[in-house]
N, C-alpha and C. Protein backbone atom coordinates (compact mmCIF):
# COMPACT_ATOMS: atom_id res chain seq x y z
N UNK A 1 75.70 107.00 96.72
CA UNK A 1 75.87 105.54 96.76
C UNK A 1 75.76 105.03 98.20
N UNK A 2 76.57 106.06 99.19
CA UNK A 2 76.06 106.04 100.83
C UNK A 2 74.46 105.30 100.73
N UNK A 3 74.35 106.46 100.61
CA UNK A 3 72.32 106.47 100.76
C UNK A 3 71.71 105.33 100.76
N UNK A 4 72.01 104.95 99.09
CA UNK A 4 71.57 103.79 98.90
C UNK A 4 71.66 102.69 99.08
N UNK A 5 72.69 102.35 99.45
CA UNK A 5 73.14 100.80 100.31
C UNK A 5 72.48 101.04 101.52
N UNK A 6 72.52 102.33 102.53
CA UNK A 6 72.03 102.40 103.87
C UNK A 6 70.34 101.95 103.85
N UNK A 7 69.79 102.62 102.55
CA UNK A 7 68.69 102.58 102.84
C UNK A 7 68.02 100.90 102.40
N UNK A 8 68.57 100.14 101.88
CA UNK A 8 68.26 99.11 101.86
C UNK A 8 68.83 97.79 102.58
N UNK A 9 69.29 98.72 103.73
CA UNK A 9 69.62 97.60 104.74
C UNK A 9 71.07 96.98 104.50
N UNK A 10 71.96 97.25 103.88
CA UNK A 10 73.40 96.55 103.77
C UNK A 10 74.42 97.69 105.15
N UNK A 11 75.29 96.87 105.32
CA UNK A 11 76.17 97.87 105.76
C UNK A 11 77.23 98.24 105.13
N UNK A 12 78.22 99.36 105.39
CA UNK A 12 79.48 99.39 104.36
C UNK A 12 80.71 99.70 105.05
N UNK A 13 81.77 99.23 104.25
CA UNK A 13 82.77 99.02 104.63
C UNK A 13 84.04 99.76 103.41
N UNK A 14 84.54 101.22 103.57
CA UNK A 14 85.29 101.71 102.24
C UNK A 14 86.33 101.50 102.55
N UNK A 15 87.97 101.28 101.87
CA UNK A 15 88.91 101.57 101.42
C UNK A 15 89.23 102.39 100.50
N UNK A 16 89.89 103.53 100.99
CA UNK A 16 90.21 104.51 99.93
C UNK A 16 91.55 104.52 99.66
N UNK A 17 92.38 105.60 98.85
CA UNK A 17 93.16 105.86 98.76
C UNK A 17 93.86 106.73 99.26
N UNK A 18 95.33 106.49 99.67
CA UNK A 18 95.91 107.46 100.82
C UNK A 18 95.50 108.41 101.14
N UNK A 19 95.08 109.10 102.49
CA UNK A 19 94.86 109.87 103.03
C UNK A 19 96.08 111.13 102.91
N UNK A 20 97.05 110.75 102.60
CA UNK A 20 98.27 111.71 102.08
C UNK A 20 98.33 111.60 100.84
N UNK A 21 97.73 111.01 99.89
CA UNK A 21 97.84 111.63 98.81
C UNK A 21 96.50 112.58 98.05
N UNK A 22 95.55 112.30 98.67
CA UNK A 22 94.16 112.37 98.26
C UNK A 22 93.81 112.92 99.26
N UNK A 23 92.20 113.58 98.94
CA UNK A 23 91.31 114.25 100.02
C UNK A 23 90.13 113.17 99.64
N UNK A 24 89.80 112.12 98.95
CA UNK A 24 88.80 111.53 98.93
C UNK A 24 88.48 110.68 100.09
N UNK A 25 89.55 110.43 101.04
CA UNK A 25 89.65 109.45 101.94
C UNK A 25 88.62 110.61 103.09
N UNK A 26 88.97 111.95 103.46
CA UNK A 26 88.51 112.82 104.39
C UNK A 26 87.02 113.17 103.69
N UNK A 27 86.86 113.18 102.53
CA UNK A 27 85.87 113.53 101.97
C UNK A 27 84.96 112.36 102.12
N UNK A 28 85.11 110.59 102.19
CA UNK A 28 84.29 109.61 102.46
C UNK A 28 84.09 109.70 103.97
N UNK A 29 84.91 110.31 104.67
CA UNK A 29 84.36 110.42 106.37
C UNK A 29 83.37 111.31 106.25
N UNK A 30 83.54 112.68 105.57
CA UNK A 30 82.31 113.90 105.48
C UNK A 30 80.94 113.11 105.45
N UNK A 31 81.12 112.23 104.31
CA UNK A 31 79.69 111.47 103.78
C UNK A 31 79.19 110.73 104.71
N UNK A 32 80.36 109.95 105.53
CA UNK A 32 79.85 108.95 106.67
C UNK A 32 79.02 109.68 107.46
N UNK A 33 79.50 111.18 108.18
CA UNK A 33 78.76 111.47 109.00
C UNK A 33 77.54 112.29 108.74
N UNK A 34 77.54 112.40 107.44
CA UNK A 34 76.61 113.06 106.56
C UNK A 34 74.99 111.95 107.05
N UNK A 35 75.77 111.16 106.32
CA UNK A 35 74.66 110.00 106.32
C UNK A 35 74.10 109.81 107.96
N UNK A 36 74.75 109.31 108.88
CA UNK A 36 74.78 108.92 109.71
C UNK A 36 73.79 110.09 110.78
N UNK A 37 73.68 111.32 110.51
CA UNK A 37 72.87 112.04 111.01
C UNK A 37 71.54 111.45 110.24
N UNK A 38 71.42 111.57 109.21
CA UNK A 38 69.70 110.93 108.75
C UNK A 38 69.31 109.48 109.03
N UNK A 39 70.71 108.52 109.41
CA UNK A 39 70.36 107.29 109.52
C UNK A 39 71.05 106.86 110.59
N UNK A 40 71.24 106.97 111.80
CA UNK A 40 72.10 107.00 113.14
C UNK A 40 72.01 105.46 113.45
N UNK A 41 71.41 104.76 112.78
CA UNK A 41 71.74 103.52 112.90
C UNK A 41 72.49 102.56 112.13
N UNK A 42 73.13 102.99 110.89
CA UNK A 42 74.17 102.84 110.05
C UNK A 42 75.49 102.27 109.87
N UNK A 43 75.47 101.26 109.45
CA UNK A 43 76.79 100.72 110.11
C UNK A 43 77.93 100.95 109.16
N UNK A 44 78.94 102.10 109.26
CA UNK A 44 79.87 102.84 108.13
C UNK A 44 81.03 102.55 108.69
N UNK A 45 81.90 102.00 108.14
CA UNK A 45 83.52 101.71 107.68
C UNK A 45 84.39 102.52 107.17
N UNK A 46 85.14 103.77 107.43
CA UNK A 46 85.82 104.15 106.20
C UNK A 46 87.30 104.06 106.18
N UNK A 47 88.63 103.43 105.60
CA UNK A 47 89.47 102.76 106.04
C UNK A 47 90.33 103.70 105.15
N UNK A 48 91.74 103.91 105.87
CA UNK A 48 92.69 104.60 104.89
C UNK A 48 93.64 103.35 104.44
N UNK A 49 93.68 102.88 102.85
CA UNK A 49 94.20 102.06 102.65
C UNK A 49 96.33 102.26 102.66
N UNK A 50 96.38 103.49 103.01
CA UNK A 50 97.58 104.20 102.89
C UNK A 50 98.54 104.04 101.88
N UNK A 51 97.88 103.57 100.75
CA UNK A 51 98.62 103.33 98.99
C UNK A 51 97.31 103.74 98.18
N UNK A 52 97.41 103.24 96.92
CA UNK A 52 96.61 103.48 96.04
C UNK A 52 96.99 102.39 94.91
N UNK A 53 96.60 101.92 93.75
CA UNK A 53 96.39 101.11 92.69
C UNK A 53 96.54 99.76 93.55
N UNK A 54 97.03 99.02 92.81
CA UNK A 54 96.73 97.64 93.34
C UNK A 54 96.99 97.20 95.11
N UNK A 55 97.95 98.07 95.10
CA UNK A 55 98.07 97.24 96.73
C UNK A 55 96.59 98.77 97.63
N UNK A 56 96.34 98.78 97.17
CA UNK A 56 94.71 99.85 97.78
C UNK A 56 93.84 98.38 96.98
N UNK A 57 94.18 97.91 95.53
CA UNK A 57 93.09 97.04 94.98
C UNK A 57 93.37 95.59 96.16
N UNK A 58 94.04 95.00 96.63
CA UNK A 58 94.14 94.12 96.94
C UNK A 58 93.90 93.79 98.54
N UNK A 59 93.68 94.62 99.23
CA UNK A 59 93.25 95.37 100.30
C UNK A 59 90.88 95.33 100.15
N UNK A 60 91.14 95.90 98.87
CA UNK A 60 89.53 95.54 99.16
C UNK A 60 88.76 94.35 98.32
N UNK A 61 89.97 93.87 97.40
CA UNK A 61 89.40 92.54 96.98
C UNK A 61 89.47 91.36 98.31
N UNK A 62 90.32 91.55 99.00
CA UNK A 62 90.38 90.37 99.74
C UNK A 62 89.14 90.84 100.88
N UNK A 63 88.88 92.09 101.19
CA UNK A 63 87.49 92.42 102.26
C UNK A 63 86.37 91.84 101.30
N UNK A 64 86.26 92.13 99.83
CA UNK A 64 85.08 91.48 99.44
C UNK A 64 84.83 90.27 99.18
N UNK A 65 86.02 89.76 99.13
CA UNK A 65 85.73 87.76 99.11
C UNK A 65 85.18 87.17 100.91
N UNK A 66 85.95 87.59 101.62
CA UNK A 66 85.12 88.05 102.80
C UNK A 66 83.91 88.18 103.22
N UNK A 67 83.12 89.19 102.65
CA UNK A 67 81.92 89.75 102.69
C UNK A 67 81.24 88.77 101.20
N UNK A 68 81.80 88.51 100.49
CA UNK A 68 80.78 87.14 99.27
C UNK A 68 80.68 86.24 100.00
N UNK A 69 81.66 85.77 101.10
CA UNK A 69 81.79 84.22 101.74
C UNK A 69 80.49 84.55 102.65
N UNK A 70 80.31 85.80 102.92
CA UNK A 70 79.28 85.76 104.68
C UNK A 70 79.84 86.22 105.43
N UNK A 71 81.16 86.98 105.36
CA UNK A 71 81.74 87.08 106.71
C UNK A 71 81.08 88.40 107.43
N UNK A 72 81.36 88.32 108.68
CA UNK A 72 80.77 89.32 109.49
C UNK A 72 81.61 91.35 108.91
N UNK A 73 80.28 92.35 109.21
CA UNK A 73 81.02 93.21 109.08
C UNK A 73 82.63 93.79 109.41
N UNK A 74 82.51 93.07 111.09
CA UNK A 74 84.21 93.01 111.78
C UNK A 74 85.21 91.88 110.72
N UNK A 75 84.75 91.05 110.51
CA UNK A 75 85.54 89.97 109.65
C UNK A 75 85.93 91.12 108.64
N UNK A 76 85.11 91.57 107.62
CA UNK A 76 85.70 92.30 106.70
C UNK A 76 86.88 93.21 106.65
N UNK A 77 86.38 94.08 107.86
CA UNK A 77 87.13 95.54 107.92
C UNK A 77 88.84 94.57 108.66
N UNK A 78 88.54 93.59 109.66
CA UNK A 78 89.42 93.36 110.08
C UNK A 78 90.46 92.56 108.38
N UNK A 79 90.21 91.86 107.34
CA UNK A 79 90.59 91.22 106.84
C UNK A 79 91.19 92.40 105.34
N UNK A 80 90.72 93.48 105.65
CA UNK A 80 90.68 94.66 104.88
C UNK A 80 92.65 95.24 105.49
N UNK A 81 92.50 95.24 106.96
CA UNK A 81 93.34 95.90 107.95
C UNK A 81 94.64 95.04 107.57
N UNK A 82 94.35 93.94 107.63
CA UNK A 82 95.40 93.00 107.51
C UNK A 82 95.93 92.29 106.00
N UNK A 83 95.45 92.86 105.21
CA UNK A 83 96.05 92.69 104.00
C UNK A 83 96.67 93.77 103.60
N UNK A 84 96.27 95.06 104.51
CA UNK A 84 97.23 96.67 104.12
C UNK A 84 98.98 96.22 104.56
N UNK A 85 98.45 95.05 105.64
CA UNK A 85 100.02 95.03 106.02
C UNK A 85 100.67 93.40 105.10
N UNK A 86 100.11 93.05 104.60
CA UNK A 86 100.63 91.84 103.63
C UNK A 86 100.76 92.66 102.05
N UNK A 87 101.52 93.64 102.14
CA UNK A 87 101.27 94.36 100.67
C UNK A 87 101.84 95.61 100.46
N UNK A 88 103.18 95.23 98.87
CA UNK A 88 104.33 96.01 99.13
C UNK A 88 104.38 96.81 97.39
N UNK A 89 104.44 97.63 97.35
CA UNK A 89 104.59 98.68 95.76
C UNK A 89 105.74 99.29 95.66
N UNK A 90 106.33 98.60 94.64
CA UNK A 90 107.87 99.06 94.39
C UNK A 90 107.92 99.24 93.08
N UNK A 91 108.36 100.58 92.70
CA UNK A 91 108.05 101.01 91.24
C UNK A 91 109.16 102.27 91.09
N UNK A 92 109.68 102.41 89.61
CA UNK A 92 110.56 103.03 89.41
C UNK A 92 109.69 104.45 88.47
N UNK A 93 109.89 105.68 88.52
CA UNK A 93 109.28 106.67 87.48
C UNK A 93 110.25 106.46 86.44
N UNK A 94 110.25 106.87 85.57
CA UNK A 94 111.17 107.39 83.85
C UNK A 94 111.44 108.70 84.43
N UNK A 95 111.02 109.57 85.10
CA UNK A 95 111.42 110.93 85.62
C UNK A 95 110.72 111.30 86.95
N UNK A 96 111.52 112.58 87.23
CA UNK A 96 110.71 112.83 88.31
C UNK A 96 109.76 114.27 88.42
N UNK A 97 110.03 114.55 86.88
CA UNK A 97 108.83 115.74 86.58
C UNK A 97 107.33 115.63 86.86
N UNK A 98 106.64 114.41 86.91
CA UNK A 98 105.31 114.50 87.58
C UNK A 98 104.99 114.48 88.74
N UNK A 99 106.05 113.60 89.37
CA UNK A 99 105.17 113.71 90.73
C UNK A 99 106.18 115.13 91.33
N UNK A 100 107.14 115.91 90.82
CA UNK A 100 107.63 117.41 91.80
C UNK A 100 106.12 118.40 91.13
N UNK A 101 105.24 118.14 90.06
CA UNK A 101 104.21 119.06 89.43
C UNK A 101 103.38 118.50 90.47
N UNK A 102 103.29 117.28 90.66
CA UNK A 102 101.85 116.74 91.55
C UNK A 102 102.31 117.57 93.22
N UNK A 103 103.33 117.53 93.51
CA UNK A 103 103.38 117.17 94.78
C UNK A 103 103.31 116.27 95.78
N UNK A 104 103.03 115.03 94.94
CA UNK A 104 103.18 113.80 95.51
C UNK A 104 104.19 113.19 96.35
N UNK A 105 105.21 113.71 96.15
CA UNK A 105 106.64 112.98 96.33
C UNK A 105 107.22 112.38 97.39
N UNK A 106 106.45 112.98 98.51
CA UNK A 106 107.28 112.56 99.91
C UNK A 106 108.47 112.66 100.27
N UNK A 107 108.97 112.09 100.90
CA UNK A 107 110.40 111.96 101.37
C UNK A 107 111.56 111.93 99.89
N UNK A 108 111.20 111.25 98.72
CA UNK A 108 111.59 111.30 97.87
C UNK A 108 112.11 112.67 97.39
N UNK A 109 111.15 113.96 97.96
CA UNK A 109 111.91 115.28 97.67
C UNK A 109 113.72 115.42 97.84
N UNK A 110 114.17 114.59 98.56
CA UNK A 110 115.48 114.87 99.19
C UNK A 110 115.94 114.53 97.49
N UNK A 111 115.84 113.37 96.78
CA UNK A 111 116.72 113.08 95.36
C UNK A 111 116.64 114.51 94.65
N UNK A 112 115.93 115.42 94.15
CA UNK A 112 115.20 116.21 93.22
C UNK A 112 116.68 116.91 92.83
N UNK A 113 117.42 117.13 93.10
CA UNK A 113 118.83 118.16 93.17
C UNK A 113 120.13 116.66 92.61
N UNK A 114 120.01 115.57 92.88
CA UNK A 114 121.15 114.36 92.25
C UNK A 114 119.92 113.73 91.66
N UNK A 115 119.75 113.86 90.39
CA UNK A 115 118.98 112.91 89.64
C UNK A 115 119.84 112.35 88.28
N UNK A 116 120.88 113.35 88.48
CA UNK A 116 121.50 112.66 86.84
C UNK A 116 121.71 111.31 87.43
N UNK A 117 121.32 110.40 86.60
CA UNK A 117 121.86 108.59 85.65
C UNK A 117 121.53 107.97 87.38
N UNK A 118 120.57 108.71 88.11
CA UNK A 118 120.11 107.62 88.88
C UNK A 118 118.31 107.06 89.11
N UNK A 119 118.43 106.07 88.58
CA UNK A 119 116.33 105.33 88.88
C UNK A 119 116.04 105.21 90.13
N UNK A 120 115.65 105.94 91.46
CA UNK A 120 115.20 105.57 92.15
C UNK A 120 114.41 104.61 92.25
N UNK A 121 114.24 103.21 93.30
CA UNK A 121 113.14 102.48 93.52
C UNK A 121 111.98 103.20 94.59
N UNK A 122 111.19 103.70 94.17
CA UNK A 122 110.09 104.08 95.10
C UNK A 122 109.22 103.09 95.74
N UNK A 123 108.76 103.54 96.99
CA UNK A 123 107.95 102.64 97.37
C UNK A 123 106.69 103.53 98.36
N UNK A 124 105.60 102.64 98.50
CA UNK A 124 104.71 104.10 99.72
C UNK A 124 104.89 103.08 101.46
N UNK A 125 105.65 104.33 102.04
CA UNK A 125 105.71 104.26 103.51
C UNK A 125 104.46 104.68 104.39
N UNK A 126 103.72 104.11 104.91
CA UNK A 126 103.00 104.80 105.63
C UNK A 126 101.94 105.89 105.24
N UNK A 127 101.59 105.71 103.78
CA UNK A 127 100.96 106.61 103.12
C UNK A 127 101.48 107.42 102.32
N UNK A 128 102.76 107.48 102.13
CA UNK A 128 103.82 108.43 101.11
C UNK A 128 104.26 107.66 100.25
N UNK A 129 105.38 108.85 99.53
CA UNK A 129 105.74 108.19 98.59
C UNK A 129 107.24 108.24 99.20
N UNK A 130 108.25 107.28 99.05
CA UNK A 130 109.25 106.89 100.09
C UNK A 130 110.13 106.20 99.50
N UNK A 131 111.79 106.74 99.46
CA UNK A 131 112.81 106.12 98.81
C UNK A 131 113.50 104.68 98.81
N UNK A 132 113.59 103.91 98.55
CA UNK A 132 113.99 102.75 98.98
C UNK A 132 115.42 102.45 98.84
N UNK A 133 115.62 102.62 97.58
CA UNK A 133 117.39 102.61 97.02
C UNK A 133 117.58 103.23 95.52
N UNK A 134 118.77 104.08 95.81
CA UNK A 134 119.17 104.91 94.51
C UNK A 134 119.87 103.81 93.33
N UNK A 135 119.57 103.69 92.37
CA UNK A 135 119.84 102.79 91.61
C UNK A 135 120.23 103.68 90.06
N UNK A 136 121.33 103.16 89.48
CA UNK A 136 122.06 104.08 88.76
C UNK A 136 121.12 103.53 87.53
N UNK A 137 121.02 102.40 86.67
CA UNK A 137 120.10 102.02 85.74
C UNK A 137 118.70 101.70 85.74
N UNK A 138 117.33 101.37 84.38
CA UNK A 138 116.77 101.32 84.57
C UNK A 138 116.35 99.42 84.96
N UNK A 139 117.76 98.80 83.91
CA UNK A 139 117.74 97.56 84.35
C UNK A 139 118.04 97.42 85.56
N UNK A 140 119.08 97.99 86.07
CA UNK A 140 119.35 96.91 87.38
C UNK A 140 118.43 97.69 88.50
N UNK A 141 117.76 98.31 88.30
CA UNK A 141 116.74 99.23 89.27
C UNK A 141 115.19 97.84 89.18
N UNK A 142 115.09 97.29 87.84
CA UNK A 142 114.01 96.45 87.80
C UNK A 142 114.69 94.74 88.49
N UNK A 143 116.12 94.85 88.24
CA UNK A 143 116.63 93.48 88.60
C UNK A 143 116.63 93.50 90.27
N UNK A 144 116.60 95.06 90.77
CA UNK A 144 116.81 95.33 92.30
C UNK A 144 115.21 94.79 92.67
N UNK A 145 114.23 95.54 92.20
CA UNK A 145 113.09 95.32 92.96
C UNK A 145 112.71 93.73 93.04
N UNK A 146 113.66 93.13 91.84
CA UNK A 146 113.04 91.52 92.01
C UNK A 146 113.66 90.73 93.24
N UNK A 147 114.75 91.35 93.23
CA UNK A 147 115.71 91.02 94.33
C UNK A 147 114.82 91.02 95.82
N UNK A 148 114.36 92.26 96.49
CA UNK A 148 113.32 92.75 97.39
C UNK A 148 112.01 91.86 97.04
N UNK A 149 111.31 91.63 96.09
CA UNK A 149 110.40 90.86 96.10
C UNK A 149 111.02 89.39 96.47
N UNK A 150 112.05 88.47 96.29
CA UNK A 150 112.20 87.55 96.15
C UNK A 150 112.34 87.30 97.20
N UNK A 151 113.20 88.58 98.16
CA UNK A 151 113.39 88.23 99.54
C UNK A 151 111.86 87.93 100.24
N UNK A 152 111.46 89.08 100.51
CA UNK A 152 110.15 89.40 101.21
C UNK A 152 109.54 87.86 101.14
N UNK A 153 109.24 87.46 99.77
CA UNK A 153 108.11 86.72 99.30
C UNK A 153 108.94 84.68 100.11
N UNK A 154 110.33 84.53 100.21
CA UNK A 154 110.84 83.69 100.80
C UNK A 154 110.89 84.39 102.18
N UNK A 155 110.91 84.87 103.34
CA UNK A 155 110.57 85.39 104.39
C UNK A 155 108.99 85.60 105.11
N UNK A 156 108.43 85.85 103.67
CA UNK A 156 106.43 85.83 104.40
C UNK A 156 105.39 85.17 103.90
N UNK A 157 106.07 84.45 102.70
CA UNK A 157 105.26 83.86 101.57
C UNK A 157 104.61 84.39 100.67
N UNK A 158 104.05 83.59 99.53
CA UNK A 158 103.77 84.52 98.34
C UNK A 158 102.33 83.82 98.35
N UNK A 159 101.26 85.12 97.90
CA UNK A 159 100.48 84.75 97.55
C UNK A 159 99.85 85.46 95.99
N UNK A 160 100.26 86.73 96.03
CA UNK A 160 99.57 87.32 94.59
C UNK A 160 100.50 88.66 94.02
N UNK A 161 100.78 88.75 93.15
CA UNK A 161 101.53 89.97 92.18
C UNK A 161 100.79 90.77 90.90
N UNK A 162 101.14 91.93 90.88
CA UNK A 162 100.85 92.40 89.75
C UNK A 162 101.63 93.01 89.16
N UNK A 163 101.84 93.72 87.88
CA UNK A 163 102.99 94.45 87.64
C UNK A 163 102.11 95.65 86.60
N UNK A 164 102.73 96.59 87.55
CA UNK A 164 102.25 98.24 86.88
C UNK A 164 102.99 99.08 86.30
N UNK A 165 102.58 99.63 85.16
CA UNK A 165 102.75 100.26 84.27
C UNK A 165 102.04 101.40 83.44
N UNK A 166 103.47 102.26 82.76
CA UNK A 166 102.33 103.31 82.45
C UNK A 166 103.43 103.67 80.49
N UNK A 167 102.72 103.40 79.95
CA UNK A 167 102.84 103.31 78.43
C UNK A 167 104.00 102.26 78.27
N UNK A 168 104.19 101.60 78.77
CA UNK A 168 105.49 101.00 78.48
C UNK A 168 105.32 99.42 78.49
N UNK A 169 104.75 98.73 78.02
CA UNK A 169 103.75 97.33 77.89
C UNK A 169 105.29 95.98 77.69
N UNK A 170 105.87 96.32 76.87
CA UNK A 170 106.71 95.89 76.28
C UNK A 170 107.68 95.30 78.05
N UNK A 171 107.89 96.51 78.87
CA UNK A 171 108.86 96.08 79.57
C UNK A 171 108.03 95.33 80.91
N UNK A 172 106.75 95.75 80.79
CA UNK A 172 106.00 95.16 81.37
C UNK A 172 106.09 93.88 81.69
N UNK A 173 106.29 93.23 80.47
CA UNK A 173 105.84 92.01 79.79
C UNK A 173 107.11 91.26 80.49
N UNK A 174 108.39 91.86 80.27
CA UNK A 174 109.44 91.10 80.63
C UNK A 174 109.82 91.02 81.95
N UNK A 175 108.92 92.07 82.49
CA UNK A 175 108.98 92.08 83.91
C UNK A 175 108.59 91.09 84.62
N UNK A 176 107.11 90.91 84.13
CA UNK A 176 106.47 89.81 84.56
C UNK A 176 106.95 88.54 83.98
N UNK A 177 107.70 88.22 82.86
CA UNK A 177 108.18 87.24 82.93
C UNK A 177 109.20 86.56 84.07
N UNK A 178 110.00 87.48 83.86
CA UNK A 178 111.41 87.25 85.46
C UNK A 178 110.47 86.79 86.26
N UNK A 179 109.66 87.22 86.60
CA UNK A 179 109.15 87.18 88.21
C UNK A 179 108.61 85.64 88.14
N UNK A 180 107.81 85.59 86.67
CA UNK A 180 106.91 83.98 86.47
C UNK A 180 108.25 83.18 86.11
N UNK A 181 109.46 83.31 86.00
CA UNK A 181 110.50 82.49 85.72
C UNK A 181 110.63 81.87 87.46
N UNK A 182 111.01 83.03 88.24
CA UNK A 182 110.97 82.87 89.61
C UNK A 182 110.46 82.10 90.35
N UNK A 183 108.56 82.27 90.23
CA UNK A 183 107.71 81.77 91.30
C UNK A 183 107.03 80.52 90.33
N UNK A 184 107.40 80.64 89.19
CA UNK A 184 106.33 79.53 88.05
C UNK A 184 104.82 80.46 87.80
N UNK A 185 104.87 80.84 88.47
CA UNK A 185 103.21 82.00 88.46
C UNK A 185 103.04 82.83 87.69
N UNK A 186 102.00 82.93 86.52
CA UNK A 186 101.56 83.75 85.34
C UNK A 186 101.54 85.18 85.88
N UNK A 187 101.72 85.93 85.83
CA UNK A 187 101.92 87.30 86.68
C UNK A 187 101.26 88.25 85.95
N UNK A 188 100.46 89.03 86.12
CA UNK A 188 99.47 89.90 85.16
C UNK A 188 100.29 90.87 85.10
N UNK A 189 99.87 91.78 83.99
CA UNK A 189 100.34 93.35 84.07
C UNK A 189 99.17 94.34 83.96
N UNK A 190 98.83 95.33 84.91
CA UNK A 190 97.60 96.35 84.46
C UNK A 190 98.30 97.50 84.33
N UNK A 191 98.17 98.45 83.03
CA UNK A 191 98.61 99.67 83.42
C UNK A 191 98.07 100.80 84.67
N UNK A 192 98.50 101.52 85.26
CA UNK A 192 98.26 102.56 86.16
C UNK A 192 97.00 103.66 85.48
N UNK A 193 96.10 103.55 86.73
CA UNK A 193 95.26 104.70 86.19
C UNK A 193 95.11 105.83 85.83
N UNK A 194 94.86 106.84 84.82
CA UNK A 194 95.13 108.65 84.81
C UNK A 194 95.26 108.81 85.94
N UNK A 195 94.52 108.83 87.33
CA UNK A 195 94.64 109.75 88.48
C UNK A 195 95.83 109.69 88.96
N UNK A 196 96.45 108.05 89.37
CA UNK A 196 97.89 107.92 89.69
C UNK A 196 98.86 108.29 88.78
N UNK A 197 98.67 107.86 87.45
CA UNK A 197 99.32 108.09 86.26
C UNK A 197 99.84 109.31 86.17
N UNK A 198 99.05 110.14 86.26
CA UNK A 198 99.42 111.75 85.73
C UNK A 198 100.24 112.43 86.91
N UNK A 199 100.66 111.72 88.31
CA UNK A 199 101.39 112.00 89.09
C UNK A 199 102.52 111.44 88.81
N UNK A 200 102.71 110.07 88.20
CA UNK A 200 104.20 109.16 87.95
C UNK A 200 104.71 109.49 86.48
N UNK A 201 103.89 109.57 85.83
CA UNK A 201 104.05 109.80 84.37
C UNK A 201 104.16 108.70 83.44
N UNK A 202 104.15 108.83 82.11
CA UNK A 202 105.01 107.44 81.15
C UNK A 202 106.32 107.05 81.62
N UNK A 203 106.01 105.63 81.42
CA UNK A 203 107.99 105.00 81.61
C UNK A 203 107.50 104.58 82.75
N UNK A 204 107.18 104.81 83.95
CA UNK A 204 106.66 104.21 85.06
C UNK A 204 106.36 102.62 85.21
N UNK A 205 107.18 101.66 86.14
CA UNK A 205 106.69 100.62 85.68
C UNK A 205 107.56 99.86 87.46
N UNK A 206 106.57 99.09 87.86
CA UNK A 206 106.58 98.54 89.54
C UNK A 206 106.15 97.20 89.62
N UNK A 207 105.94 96.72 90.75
CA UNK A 207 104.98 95.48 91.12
C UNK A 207 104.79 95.79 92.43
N UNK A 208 103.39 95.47 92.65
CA UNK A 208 102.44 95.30 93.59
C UNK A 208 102.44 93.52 94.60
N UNK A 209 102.52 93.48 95.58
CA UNK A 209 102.86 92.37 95.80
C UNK A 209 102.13 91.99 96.89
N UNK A 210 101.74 90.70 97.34
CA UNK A 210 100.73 90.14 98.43
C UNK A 210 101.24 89.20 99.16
N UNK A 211 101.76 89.24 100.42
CA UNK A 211 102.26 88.00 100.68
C UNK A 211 101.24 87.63 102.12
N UNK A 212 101.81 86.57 102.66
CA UNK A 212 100.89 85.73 103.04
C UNK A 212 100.96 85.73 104.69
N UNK A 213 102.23 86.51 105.34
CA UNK A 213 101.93 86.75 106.39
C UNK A 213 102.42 88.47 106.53
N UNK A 214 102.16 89.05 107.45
CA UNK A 214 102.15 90.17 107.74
C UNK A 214 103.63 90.72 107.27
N UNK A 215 104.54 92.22 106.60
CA UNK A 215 105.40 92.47 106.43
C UNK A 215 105.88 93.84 107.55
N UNK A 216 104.32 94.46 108.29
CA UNK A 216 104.54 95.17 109.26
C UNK A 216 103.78 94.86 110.16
């Protein structure tokens, strides 16, 4: 796909998914310089979005409205850079049997030994996966993260939400209601993809969040 954008004159600009959770991010540099020997005039981007599902999606939707408007290659990557830091994923597992099988876990390893009757709120630090607060239910673990969104979003402003999920539609639904009770704003729900999925497992269920000035 390199190839072919190079060879017809576009330039490119990637966001991948964490470089700590994934090798696809090291594996799109391989290609960059792959390419870049047959075409040394090439103008290649490859960006570690340091999350994955929506706040990785919202990171390159806002570079491609960018790049639809005309904006310059630097406009992009820079508008790419700066929405990694307007953009927060706070999500609870149903267990913590997939991601100790994945290895995903991050810092989160420290819970693995006190897990009875507590929901961690997870969140990704810096490319991990990273504890936020031990929370004894699954309600007040979802009433906590609204809490953290409500702050953030009165502190930097709000501009866009999603709410993720993985078989569990139902709580989805009510999730995103609270939040559209909150802001007045219709709030989508997408479930989580197999690749992330099969690291968090079923029961899994977060929001993805966009606000409007920088949070780091």
């Amino acid at each position: 796909m390199f190839e072919k954008e190079i060879k017809i004159g576009n330039e490119i600009v990637g966001v991948f998914i964490s470089a700590d959770m994934s090798g696809t991010f090291s594996t799109a540099v391989m290609v960059k310089n792959m390419i870049l020997k047959e075409y040394p005039k090439a103008k290649i981007k490859i960006l570690n979005s340091k999350s994955n599902s929506m706040q990785l999606g919202y990171a390159a939707i806002e570079g491609a409205r960018i790049s639809k408007a005309g904006g310059a290659f630097n406009d992009v990557v820079e508008t790419i850079e700066n929405t990694i830091k307007r953009t927060r994923f706070l999500f609870i597992p149903d267990t913590f049997k997939y991601l100790k099988k994945g290895g995903r876990i991050g810092s989160a390893q420290a819970l693995l030994g006190s897990l009875l009757k507590i929901k961690p709120i997870l969140t990704v630090n810096d490319g991990k996966t990273d504890v936020m607060e031990k929370i004894r239910t699954r309600k007040k673990a979802i009433e906590k993260m609204i809490d953290v969104f409500l702050k953030d979003i009165e502190q930097y402003g709000f501009k866009d939400a999603i709410i993720h999920h993985i078989n569990c539609d139902n709580d989805a639904q009510e999730f995103a209601d609270l939040i559209k009770e909150q802001t007045g704003k219709i709030i989508d729900k997408i479930p989580i993809g197999p690749v992330i999925g099969t690291h968090v497992g079923p029961g899994a269920i977060g929001i993805v969040y966009l606000t409007e000035n920088d949070m780091i």
